[in-house]
N, C-alpha and C. Protein backbone atom coordinates (compact mmCIF):
# COMPACT_ATOMS: atom_id res chain seq x y z
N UNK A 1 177.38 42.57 107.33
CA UNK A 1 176.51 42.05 108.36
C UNK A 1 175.84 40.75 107.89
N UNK A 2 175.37 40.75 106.44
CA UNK A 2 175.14 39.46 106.25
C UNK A 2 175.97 38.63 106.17
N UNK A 3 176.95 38.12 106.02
CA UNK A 3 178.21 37.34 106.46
C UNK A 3 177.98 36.93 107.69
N UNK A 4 178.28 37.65 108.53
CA UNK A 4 178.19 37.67 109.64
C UNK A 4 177.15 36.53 110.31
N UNK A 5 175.80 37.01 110.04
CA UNK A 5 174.11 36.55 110.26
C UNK A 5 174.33 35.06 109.56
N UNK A 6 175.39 34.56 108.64
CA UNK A 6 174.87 33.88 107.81
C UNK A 6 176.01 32.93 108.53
N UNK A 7 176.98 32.77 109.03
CA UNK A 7 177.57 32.09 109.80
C UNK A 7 177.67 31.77 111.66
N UNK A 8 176.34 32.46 112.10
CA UNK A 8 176.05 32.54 113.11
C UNK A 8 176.05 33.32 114.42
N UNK A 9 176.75 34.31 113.75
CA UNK A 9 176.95 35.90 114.11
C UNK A 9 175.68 36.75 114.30
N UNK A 10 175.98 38.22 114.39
CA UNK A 10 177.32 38.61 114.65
C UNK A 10 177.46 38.43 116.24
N UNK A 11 178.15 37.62 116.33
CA UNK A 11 179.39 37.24 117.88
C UNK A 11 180.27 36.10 117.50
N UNK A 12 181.39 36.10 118.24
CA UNK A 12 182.85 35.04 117.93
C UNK A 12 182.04 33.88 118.66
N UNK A 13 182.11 33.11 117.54
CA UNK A 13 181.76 31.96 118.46
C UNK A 13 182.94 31.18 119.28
N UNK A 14 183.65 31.67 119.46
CA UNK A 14 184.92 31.36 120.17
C UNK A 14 183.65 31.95 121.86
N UNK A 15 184.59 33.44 121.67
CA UNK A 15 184.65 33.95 123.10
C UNK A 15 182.94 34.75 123.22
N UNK A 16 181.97 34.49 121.90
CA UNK A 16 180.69 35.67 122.53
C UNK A 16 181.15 36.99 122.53
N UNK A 17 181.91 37.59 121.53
CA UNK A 17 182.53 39.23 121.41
C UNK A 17 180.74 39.15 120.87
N UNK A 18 180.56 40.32 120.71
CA UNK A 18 179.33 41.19 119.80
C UNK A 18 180.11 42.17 118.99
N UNK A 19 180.89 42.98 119.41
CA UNK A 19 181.15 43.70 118.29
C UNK A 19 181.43 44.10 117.48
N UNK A 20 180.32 44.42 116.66
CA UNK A 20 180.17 44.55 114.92
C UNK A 20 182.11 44.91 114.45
N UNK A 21 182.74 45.84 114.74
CA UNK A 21 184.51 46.10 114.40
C UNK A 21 185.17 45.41 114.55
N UNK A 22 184.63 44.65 116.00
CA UNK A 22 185.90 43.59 115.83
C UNK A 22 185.45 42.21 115.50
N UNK A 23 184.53 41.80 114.54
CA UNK A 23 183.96 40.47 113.90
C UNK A 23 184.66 40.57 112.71
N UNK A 24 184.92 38.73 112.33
CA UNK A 24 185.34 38.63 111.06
C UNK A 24 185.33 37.21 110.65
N UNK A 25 184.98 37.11 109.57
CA UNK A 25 184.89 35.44 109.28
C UNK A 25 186.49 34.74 108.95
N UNK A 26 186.20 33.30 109.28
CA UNK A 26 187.54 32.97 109.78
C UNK A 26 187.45 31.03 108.77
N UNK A 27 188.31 31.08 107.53
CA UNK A 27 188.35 30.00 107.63
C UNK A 27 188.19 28.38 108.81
N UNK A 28 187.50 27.88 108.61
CA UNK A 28 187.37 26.53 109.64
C UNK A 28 188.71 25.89 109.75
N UNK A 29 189.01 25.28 108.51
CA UNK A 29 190.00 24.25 108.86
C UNK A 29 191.50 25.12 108.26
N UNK A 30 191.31 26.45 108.44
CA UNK A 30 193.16 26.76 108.18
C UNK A 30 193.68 27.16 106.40
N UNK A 31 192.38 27.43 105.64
CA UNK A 31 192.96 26.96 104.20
C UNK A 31 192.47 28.34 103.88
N UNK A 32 192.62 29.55 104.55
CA UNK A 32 192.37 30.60 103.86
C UNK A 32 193.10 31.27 102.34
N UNK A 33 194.63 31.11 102.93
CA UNK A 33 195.45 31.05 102.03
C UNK A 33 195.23 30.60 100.37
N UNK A 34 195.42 28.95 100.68
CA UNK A 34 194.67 28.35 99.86
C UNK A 34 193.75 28.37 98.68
N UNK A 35 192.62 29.18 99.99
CA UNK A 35 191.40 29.44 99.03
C UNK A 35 191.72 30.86 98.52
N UNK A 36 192.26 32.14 99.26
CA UNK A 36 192.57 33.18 98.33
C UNK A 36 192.89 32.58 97.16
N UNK A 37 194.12 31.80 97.03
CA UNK A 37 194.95 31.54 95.93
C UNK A 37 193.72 31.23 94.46
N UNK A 38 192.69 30.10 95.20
CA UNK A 38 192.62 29.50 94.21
C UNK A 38 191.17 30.69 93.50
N UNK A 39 190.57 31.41 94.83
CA UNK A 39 189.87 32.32 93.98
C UNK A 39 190.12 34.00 93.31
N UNK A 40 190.84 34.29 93.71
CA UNK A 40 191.83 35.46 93.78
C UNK A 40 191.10 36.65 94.61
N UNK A 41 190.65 36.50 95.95
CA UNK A 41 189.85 37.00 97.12
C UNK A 41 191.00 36.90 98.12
N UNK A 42 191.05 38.23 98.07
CA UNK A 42 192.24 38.36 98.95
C UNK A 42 191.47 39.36 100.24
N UNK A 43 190.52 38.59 101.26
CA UNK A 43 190.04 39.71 101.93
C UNK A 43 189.18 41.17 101.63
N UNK A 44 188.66 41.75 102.86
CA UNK A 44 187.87 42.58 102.64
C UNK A 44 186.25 42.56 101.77
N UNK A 45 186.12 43.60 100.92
CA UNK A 45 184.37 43.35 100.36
C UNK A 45 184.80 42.43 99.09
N UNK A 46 185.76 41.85 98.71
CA UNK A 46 185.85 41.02 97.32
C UNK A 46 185.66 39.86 98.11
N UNK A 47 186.46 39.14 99.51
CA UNK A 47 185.74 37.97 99.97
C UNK A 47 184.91 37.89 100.37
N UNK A 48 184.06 38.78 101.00
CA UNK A 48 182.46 39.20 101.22
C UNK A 48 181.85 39.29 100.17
N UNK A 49 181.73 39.55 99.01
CA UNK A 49 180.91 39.41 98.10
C UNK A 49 180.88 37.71 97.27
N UNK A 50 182.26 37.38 97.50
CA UNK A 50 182.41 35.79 97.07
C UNK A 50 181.38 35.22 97.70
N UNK A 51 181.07 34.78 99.12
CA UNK A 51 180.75 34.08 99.76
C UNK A 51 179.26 34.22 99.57
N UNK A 52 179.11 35.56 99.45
CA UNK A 52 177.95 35.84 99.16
C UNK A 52 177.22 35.26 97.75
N UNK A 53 177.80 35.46 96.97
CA UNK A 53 177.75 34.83 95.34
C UNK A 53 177.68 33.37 95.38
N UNK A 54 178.51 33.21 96.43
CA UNK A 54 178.81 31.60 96.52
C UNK A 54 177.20 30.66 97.31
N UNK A 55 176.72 31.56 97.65
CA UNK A 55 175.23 31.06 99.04
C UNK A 55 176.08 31.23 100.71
N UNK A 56 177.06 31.84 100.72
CA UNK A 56 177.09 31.38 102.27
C UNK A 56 177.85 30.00 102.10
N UNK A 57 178.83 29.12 101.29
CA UNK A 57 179.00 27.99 101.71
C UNK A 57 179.83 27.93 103.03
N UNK A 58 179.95 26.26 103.49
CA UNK A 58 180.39 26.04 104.90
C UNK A 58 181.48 25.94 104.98
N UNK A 59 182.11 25.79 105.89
CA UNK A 59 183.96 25.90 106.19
C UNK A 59 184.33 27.30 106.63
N UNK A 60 183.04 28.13 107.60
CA UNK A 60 183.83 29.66 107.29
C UNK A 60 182.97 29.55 109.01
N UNK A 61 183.77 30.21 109.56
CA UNK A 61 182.75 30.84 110.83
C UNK A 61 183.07 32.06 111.51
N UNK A 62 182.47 32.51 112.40
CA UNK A 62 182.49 34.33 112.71
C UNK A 62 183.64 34.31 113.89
N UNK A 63 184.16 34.29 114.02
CA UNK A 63 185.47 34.91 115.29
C UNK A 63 185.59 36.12 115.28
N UNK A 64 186.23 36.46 116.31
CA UNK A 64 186.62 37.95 116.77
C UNK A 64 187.90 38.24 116.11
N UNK A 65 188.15 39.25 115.95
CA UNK A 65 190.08 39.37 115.24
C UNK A 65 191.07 38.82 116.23
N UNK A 66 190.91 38.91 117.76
CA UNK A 66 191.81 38.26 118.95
C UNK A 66 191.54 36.86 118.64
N UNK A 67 190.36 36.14 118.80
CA UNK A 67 190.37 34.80 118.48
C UNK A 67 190.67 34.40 117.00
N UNK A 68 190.60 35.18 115.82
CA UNK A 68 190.90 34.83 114.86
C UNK A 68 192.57 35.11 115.01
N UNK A 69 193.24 36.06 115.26
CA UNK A 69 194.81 35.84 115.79
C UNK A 69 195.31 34.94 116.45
N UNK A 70 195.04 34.25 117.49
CA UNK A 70 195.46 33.24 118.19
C UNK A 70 195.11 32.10 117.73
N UNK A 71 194.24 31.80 117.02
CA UNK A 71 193.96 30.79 116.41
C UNK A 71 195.01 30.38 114.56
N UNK A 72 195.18 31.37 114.31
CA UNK A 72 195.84 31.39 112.91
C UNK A 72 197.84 31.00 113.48
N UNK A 73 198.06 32.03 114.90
CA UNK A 73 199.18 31.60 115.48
C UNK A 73 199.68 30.53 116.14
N UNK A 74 198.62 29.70 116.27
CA UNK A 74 198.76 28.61 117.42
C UNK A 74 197.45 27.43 116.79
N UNK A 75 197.30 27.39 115.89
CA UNK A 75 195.85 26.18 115.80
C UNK A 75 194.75 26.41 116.41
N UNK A 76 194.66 27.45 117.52
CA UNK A 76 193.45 27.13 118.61
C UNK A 76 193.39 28.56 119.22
N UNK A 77 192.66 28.84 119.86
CA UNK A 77 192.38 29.88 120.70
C UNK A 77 192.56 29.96 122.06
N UNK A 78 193.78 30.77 122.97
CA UNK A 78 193.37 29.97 124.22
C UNK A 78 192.32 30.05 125.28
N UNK A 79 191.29 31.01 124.26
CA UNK A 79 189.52 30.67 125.38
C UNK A 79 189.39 29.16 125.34
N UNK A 80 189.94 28.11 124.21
CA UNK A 80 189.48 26.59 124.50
C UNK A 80 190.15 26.17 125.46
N UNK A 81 191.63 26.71 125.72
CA UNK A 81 191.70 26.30 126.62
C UNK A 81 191.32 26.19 128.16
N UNK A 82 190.58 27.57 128.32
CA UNK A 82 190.05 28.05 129.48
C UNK A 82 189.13 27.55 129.75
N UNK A 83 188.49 26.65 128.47
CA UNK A 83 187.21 26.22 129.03
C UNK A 83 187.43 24.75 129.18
N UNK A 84 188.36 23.99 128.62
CA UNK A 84 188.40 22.81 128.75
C UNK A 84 189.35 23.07 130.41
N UNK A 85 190.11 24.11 131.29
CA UNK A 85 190.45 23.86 132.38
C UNK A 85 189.29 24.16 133.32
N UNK A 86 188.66 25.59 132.94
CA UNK A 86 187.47 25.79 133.72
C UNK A 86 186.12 25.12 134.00
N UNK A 87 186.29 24.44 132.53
CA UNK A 87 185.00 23.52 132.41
C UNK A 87 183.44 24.88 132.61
């Protein structure tokens, strides 16, 4: 939950989900991979405790697991798109 609180949660800032099961922090720019590699945090309470150790740094934000899926499959989520047609 602090994760969560500490990236602007808990809700996806995509779509406004609330719920606590289906929240999860979501690399910003795509380099999750990456950063597993280079810290050996492969998910779950070992990358939750990193971040934590770390202060909370930036590049991370709260999505839902649907918006964090569509976004990891496609670059984007298509709630942006709904909102850039719906306005």
């Amino acid at each position: 939950m602090a994760a969560l609180v500490a990236y602007g949660g808990p809700k996806c800032t995509c779509c406004g989900e609330t719920l606590f099961e289906g929240l999860c922090i979501d690399h910003v720019n795509g380099d999750g991979a990456k950063q597993r590699r280079e810290t050996g945090t492969y998910g779950g309470d070992g990358f939750y405790l990193w971040l934590k150790r770390m202060g909370y740094p930036p590049g991370f934000q709260v999505l839902c697991h649907t918006c964090n899926f569509a976004k990891g499959n496609g670059d984007h989520c298509p709630h942006q798109d709904l909102t850039i047609a719906w306005g």
